[in-house]
Structure formats: C-alpha cells, structure tokens
Protein backbone atom coordinates (compact mmCIF):
# COMPACT_ATOMS: atom_id res chain seq x y z
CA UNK A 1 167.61 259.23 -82.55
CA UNK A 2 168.77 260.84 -79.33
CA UNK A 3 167.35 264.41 -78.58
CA UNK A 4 169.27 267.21 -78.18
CA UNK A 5 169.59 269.65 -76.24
CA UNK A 6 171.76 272.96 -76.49
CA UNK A 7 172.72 275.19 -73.45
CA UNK A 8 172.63 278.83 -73.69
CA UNK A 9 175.07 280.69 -76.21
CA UNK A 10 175.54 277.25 -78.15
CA UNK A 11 178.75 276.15 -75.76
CA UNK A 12 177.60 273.27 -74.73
CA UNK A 13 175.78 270.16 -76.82
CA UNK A 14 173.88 267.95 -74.10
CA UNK A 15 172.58 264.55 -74.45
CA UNK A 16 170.03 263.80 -71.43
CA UNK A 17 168.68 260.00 -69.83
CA UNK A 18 165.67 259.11 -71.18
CA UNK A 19 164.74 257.47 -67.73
CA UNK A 20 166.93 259.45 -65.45
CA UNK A 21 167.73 263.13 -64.99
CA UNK A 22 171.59 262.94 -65.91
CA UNK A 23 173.06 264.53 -68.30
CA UNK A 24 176.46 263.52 -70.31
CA UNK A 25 178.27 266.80 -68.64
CA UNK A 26 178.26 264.74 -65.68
CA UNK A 27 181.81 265.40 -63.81
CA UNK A 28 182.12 260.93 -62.98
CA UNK A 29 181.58 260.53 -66.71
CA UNK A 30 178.83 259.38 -67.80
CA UNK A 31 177.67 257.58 -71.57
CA UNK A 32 174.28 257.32 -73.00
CA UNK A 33 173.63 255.00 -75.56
CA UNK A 34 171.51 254.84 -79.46
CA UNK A 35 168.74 254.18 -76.84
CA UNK A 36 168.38 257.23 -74.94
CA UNK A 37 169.86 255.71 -71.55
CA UNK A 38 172.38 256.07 -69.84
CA UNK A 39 175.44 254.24 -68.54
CA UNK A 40 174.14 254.47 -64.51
CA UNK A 41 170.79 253.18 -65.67
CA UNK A 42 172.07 250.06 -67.33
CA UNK A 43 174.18 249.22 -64.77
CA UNK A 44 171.16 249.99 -62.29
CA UNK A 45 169.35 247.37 -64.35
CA UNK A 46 171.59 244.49 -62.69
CA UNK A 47 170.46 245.43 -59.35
CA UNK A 48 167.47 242.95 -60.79
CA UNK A 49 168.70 240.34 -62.42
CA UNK A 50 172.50 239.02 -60.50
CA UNK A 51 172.05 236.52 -58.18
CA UNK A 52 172.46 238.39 -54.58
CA UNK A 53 172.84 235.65 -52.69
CA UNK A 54 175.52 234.21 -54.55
CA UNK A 55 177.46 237.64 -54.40
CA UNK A 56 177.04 237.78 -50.47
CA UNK A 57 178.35 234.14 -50.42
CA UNK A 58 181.45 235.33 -52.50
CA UNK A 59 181.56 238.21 -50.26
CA UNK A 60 181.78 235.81 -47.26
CA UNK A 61 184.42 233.76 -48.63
CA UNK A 62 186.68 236.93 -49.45
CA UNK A 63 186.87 238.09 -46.09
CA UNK A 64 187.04 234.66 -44.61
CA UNK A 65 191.08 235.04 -45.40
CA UNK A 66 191.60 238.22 -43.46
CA UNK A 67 189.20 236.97 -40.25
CA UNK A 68 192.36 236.97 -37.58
CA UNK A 69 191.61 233.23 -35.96
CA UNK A 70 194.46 233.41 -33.47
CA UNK A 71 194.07 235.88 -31.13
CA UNK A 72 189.97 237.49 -31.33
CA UNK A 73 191.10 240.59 -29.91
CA UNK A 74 193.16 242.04 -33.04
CA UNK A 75 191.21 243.25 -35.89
CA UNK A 76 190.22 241.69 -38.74
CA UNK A 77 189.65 244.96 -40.99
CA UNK A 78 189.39 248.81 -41.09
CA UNK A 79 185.66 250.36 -41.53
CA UNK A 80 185.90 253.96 -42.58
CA UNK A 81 183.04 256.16 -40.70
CA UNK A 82 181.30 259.22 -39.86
CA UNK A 83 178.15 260.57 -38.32
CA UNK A 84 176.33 260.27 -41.80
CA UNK A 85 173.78 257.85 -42.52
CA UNK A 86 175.73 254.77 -44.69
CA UNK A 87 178.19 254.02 -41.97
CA UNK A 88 175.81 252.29 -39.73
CA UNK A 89 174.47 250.01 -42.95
CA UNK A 90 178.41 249.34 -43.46
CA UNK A 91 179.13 248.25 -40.05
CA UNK A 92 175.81 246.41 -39.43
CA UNK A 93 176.89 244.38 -42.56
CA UNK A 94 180.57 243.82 -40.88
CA UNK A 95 179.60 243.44 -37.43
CA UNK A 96 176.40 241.42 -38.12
CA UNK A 97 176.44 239.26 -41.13
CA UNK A 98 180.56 238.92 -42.12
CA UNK A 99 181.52 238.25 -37.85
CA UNK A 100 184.03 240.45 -38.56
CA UNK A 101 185.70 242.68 -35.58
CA UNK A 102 186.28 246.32 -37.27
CA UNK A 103 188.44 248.90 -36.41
CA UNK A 104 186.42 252.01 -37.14
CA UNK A 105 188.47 255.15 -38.40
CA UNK A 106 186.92 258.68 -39.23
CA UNK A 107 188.73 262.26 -40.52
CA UNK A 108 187.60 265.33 -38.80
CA UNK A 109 185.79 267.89 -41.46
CA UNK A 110 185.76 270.50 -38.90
CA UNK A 111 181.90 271.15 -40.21
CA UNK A 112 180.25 268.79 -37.83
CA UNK A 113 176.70 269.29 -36.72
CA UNK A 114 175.65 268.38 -32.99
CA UNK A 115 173.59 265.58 -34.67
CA UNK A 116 176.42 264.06 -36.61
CA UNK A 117 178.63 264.06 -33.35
CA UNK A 118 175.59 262.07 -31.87
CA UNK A 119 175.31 260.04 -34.60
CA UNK A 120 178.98 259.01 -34.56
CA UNK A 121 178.84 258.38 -31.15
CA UNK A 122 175.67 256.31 -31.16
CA UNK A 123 177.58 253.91 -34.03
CA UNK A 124 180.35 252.68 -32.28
CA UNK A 125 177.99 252.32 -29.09
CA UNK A 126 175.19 250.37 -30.75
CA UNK A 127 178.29 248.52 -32.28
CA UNK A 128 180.73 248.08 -29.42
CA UNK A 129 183.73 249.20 -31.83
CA UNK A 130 186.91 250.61 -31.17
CA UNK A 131 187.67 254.26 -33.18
CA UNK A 132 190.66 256.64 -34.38
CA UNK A 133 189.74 259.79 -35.34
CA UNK A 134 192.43 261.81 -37.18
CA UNK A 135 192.34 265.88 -36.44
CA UNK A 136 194.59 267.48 -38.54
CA UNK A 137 196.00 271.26 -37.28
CA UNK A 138 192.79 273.57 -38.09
CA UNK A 139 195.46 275.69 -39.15
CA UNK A 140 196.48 273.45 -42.26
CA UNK A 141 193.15 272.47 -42.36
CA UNK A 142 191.85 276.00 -43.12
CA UNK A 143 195.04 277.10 -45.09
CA UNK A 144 194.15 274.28 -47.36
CA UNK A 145 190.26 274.87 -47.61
CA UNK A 146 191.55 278.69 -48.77
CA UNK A 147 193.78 277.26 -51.51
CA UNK A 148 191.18 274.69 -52.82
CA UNK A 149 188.19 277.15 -53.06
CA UNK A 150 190.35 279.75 -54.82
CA UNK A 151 191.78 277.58 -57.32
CA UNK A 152 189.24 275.11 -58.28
CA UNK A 153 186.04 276.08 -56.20
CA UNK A 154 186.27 273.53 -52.98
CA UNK A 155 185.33 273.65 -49.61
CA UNK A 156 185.39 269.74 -49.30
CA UNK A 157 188.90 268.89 -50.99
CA UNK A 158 190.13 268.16 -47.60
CA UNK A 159 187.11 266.29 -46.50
CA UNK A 160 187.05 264.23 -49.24
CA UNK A 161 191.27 263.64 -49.34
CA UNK A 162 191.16 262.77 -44.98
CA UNK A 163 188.50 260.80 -45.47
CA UNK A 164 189.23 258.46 -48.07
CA UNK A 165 193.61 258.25 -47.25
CA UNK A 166 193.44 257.97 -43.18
CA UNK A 167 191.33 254.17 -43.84
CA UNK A 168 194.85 253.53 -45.62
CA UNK A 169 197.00 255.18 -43.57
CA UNK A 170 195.58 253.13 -40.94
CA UNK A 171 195.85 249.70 -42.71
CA UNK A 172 199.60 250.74 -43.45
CA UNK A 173 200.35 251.53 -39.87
CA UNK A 174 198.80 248.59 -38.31
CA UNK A 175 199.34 246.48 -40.78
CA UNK A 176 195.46 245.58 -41.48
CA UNK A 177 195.11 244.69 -45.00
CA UNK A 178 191.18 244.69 -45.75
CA UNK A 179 189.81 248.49 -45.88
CA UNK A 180 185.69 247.59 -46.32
CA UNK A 181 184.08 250.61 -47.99
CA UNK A 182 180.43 251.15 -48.39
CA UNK A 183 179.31 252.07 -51.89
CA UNK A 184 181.25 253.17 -54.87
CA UNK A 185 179.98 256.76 -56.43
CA UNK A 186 181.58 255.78 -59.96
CA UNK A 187 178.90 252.43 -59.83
CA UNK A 188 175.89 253.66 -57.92
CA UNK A 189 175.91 256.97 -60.21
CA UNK A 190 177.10 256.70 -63.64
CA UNK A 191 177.50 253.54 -64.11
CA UNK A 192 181.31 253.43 -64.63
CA UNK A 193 181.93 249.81 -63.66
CA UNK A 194 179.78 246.82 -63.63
CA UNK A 195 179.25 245.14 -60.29
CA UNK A 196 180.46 242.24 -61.92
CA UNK A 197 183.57 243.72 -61.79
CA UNK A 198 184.29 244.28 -58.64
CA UNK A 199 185.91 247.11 -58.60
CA UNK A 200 188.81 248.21 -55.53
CA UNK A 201 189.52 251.37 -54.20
CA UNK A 202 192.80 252.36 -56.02
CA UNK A 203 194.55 255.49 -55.66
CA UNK A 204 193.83 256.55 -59.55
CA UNK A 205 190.13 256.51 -58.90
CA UNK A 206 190.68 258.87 -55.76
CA UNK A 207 192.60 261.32 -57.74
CA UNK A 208 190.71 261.00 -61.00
CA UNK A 209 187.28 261.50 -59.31
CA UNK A 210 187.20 262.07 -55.65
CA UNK A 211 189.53 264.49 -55.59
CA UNK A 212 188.44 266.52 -59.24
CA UNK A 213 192.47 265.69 -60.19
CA UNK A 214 194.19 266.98 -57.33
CA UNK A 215 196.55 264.65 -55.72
CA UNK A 216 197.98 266.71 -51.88
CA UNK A 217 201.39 267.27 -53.16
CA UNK A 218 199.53 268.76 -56.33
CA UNK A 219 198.68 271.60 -53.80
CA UNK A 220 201.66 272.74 -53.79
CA UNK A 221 202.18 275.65 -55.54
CA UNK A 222 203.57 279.58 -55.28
CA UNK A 223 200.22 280.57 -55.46
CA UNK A 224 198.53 278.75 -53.07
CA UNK A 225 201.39 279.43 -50.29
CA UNK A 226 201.53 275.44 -49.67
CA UNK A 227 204.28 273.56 -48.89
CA UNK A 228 205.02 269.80 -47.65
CA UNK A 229 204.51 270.46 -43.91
CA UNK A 230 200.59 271.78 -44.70
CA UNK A 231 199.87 268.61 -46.74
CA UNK A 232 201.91 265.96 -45.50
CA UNK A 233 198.90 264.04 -44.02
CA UNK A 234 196.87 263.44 -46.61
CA UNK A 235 199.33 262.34 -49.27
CA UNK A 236 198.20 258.53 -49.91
CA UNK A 237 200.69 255.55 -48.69
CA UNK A 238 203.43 254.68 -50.69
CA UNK A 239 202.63 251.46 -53.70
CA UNK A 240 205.56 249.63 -52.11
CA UNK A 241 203.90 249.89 -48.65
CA UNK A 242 200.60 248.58 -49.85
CA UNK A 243 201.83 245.89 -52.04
CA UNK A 244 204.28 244.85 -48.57
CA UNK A 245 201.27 244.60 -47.12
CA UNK A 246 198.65 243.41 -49.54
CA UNK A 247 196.27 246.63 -48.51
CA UNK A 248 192.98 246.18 -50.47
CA UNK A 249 189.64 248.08 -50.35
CA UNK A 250 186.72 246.24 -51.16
CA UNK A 251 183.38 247.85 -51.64
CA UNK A 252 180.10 246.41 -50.63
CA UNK A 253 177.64 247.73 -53.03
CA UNK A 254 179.11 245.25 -55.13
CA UNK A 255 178.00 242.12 -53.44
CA UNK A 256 174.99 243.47 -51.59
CA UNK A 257 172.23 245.07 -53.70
CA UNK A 258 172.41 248.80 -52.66
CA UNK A 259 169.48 251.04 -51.83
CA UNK A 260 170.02 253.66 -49.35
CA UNK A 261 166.82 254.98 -48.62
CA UNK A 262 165.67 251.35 -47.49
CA UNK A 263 168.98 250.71 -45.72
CA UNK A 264 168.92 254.03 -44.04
CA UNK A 265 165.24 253.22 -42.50
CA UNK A 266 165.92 249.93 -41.66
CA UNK A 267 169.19 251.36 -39.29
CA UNK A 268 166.76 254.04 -38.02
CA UNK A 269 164.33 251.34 -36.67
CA UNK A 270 167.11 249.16 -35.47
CA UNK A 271 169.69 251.36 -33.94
CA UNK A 272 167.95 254.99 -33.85
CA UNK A 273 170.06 256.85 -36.36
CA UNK A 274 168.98 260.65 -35.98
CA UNK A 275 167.89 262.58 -39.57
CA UNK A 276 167.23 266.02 -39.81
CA UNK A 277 165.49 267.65 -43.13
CA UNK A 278 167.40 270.34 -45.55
CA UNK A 279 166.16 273.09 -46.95
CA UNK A 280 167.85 271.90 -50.72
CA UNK A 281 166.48 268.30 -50.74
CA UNK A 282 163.66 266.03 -49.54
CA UNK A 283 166.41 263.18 -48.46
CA UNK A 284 166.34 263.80 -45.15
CA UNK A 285 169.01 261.13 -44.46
CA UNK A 286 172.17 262.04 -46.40
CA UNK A 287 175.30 263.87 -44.55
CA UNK A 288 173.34 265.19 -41.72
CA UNK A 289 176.48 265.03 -39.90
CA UNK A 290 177.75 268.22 -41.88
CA UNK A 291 176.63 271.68 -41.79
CA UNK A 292 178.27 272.39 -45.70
CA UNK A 293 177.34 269.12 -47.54
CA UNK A 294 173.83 270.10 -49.04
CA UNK A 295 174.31 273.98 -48.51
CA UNK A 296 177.46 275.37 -49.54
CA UNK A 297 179.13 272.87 -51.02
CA UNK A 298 175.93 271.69 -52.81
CA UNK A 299 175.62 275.29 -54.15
CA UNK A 300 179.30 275.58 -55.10
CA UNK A 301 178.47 272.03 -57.10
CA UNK A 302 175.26 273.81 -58.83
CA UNK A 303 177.27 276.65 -59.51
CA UNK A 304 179.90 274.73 -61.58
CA UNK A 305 178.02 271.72 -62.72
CA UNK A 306 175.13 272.95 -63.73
CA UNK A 307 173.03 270.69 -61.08
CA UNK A 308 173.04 270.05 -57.67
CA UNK A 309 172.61 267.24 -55.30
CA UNK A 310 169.02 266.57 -55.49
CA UNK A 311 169.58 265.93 -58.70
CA UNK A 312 171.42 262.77 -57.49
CA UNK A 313 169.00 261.93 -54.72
CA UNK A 314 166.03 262.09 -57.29
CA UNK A 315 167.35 260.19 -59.99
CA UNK A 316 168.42 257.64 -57.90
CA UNK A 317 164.74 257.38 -56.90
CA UNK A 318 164.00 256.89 -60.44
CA UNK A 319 166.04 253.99 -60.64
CA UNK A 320 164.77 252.42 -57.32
CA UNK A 321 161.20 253.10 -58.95
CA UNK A 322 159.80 255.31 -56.10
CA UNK A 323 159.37 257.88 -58.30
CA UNK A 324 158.43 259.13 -61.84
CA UNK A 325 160.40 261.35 -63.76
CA UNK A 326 157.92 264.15 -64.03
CA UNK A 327 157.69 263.94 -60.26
CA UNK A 328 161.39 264.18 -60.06
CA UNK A 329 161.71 267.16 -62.09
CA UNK A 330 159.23 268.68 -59.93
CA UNK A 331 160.98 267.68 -57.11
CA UNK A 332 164.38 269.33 -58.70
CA UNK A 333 162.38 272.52 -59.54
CA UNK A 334 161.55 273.14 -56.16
CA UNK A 335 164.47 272.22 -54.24
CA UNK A 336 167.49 273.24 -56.97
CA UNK A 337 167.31 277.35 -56.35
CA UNK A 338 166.86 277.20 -52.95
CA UNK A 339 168.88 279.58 -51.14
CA UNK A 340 172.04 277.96 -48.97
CA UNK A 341 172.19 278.38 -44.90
CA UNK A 342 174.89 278.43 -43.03
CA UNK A 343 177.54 280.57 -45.01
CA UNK A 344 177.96 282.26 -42.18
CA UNK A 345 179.51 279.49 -40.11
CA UNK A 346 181.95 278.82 -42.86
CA UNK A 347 183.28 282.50 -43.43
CA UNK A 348 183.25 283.03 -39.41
CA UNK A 349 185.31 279.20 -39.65
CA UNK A 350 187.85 280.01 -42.35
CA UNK A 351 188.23 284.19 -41.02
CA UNK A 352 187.09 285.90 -44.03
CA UNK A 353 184.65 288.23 -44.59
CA UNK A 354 181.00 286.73 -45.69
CA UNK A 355 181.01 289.20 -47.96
CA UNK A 356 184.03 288.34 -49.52
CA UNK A 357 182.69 284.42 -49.00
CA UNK A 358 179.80 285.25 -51.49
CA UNK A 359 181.81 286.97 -54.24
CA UNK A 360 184.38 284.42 -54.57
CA UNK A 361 181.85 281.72 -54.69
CA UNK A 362 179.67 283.69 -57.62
CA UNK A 363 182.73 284.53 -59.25
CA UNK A 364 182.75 279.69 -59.75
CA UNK A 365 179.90 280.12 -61.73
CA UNK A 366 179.93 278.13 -64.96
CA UNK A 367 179.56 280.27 -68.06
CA UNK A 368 177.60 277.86 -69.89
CA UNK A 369 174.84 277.55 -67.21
CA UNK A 370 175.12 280.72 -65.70
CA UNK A 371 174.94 284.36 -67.39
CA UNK A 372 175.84 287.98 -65.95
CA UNK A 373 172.72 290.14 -65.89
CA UNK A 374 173.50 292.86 -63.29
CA UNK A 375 177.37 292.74 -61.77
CA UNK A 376 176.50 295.29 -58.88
CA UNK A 377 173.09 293.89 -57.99
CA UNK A 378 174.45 290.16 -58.17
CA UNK A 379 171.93 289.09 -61.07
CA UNK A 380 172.03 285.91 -63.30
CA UNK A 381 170.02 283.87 -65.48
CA UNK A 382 170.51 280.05 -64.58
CA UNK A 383 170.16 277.66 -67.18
CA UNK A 384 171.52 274.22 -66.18
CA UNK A 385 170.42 270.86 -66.18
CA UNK A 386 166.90 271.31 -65.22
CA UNK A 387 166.00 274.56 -67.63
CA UNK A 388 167.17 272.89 -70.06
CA UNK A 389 165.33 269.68 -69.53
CA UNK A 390 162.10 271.39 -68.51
CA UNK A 391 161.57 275.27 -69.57
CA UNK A 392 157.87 274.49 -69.98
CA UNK A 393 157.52 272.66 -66.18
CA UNK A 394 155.90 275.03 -63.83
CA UNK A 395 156.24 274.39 -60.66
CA UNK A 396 153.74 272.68 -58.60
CA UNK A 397 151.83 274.69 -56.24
CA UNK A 398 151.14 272.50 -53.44
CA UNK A 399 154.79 271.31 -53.66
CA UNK A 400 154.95 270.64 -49.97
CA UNK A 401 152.00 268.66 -49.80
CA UNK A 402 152.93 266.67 -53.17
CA UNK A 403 156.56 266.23 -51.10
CA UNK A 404 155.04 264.83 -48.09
CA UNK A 405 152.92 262.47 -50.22
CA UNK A 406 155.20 260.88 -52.59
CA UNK A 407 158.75 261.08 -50.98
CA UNK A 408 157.97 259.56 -47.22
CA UNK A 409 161.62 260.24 -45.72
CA UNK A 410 161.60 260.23 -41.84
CA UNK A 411 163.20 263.55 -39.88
CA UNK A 412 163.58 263.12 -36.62
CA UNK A 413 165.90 265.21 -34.74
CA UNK A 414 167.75 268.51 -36.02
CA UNK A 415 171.01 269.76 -36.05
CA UNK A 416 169.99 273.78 -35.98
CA UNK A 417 168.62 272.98 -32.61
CA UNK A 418 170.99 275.37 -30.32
CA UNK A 419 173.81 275.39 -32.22
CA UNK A 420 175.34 278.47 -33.49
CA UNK A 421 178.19 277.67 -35.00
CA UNK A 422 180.70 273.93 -35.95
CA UNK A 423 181.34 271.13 -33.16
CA UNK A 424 184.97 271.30 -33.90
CA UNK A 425 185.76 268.63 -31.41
CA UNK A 426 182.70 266.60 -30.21
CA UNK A 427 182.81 264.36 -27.35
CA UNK A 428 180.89 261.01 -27.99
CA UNK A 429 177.40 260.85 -25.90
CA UNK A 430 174.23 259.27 -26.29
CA UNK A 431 171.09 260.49 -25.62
C-alpha cells in the first residue's frame, strides 16, 4: 500500500517514489504505481534492457533521407544550441557519428555568463559549424520578462519560448526539414513517453509543458500592456508551413541511451567544455551559460513547486545508480535553502527596484509549501518536497566533505570571475 504523505494544513495529499525523490505534484505530470514507483523510474528502467545499438542504427537510417547528397555545402539539418553543457554531446553525435553538416541556431536569454559566451564560442570552433543567433529588441525582451513574472511567476518564459520556436523558425525559412534536439524533459524526467515511442517535438508539448500553458499570443492581454508587435517573434510557425515543408524534430535521447553526467565529462576531456560550481547544486555542469538558471529562476521554481532543481539533478543520480537515496536527500537538504546570487543583476537588467524584485517573488510562494510567519520581517516556514519526505533527516555535518566524496563533478573555470553584471552581446573567442 502506497504511503502517504500530507502537506501542511491538509491541502495537499502526496504520493512520493519509492526509489526516487519525485513526488506526484510534479508540474510534467508524473504517475506512481500499486508499487511505490514512479512513471520516470520505469521508463528509466529501459535505459537497461532496449537494444542501443539497434536504436542508433534506426537513428542512422532516419536521417539518411534528409543527408543533402547534391551539393555538400547546404545543410542537412538544424541543431539548436547554447553555451550550456548538452549542446556539445548533441553536435558531437551530428557532426561525428550521423556525418551530418548542421546549421547551429541559438536565442539570446540576455542572462549570459562570460563562461557560457566562451562555451558557445568554443562549440562551433571545435565543430567548424556555421550559427544564427536571434536577438530579439531587449526592449520586448524585458517588457515580456515583466508580464510573465507578474502573472505566472517567470523570468525564463522568453528563454524557454526563443529557444525552442527560432530551431523552427529556421527550418521554415530555409526550408530545412530535420530540427535534431537533444533530450526530451517529459522522457528523461517523468517518464511521460516511452523511448519506444519516439516521441517529436510538436507544438502541444511546447505549450502544455515548456511554456506552463502560455502560447505568445496568449500574452496578450490589457493587463500585461502586450500587443502583437512585442510578441510577434516567438509565436510558433504556422501547421500549413510545417506540413509544406515536412518540418520534424527528432530527439536523441530516444535512440542513444542518455546520461548527462557521463556525456558531459566525456565532451570536457575531448573538446574542453568550461564548468563552473553553484552555490544551489553539486552539478557543476548544467546551464553554466546563465547567470538565473540555478539562482533565481531555480528559487522562483522552489517557491511554487515545492522543490527545486537539485531535486532533479539528484534523482536523476538515483536512477543512473551513483547515488543512494539517503545520500540524495542529504544532498537536497543541503543545497535546497540555499540563498540565490545574482538578484541583483536581474533587477539592475529589467529596471526595477531589488527591493521590489524580492517582494514580488515572495509574494509566488505556494500556500501549500510555504506559510506566513512574520509579513514585515519576511518569515516563513517551508514545507515542500523534502520536509515532507524527511522531517527526521538532519543534516550532515561534514556535508562538504561527504559532497566531494560521493558526487565527483569537475569545475573548472567560473563565470563570477570579473564580471559584474550580463554579457548581453558576447563576441565568440577562445581562450
């Protein structure tokens, strides 16, 4: 019989993994069976048993259609990047085991560390590829950012919206039907699709899940002083357009056994990808190319969701079986409450006072993980996800040490090094 467990004033009736550290609140969805486990833990479980080579093989054959054989200079598919850490394990895989020749594409978040500029820079070096980069007006960019964290607590709306419509604004425009995505968060998470099913990137899905519901033209309301000029570029290609042009996004996580703590290592050895370590988690690999991922958008996540993104990072550990559940709850209980950098940046960014910044951010907080103690003196009681699943854990008092020992991620670089404020433009270098 599945254990319980209740959140506080009763509003809330949680069923938790008996392996992992999700909970059925999860915002992807998420389904635990008569067992105890959960929907991303089964489908985990097939990480084991398909027959990789045979999906690589498949893999092969797909593409093999959209390989341009006439003329080698013209492209045979669109690679979406940035300066983060999966983008070099997606174009290795194009560039060095499909033959393909990519066009890379990237959106400008406006948030970019010195180190993801580098990073970004070092990817289409190491990999001799051509890049767009779309930089929508600042202006629009921060008018929307103002509009999404008022009315549904977002900083990364517009991230999330430029980067996953410019790949297909791309294919539409040039008329390059294969879009080759990395992994796909509804799979590697929760466990929403089987591999086996191969599963495309369709507009629903964005809307659905990537976007929390919000389509661009959704935006547009009286009260968040939008109208079709502000939005216009990230409102996704038309059907008729894609279906002219047979515009498909594959994802590779479905035909190559994913594990990103192995991949990122192995493109750190290969072609020097730079990490940097966070004060919220011990991945020291994930979005280092933005200053809000793990801090103020991570908090924003912890203050609606209950959790936050070490959450993620240690339960997919769990499932990779480099690490024990008590160990990731430690882990969690260590990292969770940290206290966010870099607000600063944002409010100085977006011209609002940081102040201001820190009210409208408390004012997100879930009532059925979070409740008022002192107003004035900013005081609540927190009792998400990891309360809930361990009021009796202390935490460890050598966590540092136990860190260093059981999670070995590499940091080697940083992006506070002499940087005060976002790279809004950053030229490409190397070092």
């Amino acid at each position: 019989m599945k254990k319980k467990y209740y959140s506080m004033q009763n509003k809330l009736n949680i069923n938790f993994c008996k392996k992992c550290l999700y909970g059925d609140t999860h915002p992807l969805g998420l389904i635990i069976n008569n067992d105890g486990i959960c929907s991303g833990c089964l489908v985990h479980e097939e990480k084991y048993n398909l027959d990789w080579n045979y999906r690589l093989e498949k893999l092969k054959k797909i593409v093999k259609q959209y390989r341009n054989n006439i003329n080698k200079k013209n492209y045979d598919c669109i690679v979406p990047v940035s300066g983060g850490s999966e983008s070099y394990w997606v174009v290795h895989i194009v560039k060095n085991i499909l033959k393909l020749n990519p066009l890379l594409v990237s959106y400008n978040k406006y948030y970019n560390t010195d180190l993801g500029i580098r990073n970004l820079s070092n990817l289409k070096i190491k990999f001799d590829c051509d890049i767009l980069m779309m930089n929508v007006n600042p202006l629009k960019v921060k008018k929307i950012t103002k509009a999404t964290l008022k009315s549904f607590g977002s900083i990364y709306w517009h991230c999330i919206a430029g980067q996953t419509v410019f790949p297909v604004q791309t294919a539409r425009d040039f008329e390059i039907p294969l879009i080759i995505w990395g992994s796909h968060q509804g799979v590697e998470q929760v466990g929403m699709y089987s591999h086996l099913h191969e599963v495309e990137m369709t507009r629903r899905y964005r809307k659905d899940h990537d976007l929390m519901g919000f389509e661009a033209e959704d935006l547009i309301t009286p009260e968040n002083s939008l109208d079709e000029d502000d939005i216009w570029q990230y409102i996704y290609p038309d059907d008729l357009d894609i279906e002219r042009i047979g515009i498909r996004g594959i994802y590779l996580s479905n035909y190559i056994p994913w594990d990103p703590k192995r991949q990122d290592e192995e493109m750190i050895k290969k072609y020097d990808f730079k990490t940097s370590s966070s004060n919220r988690t011990f991945d020291t690999y994930d979005h280092v190319d933005c200053f809000n991922y793990l801090n103020l958008h991570d908090t924003l996540k912890l203050f609606r969701h209950g959790y936050s993104k070490v959450t993620d990072h240690a339960t997919r550990e769990i499932r990779h079986k480099r690490l024990s559940k008590i160990d990731a709850e430690k882990l969690v209980n260590f990292y969770e409450m940290k206290k966010m950098n870099y607000s600063k940046y944002f409010s100085e960014w977006l011209d609002i006072n940081n102040y201001a910044l820190e009210t409208l951010i408390e004012l997100k907080k879930n009532r059925n993980f979070w409740k008022i103690i002192d107003w004035n003196k900013k005081t609540w009681l927190f009792n998400g996800w990891s309360k809930i699943r361990t009021n009796t854990l202390k935490k460890s008092s050598n966590s540092k040490n136990f860190i260093q020992k059981k999670m070995k991620f590499v940091s080697n670089s940083s992006f506070e090094e002499n940087q005060k404020n976002y790279i809004i433009f950053g030229k490409g270098y190397i070092d």
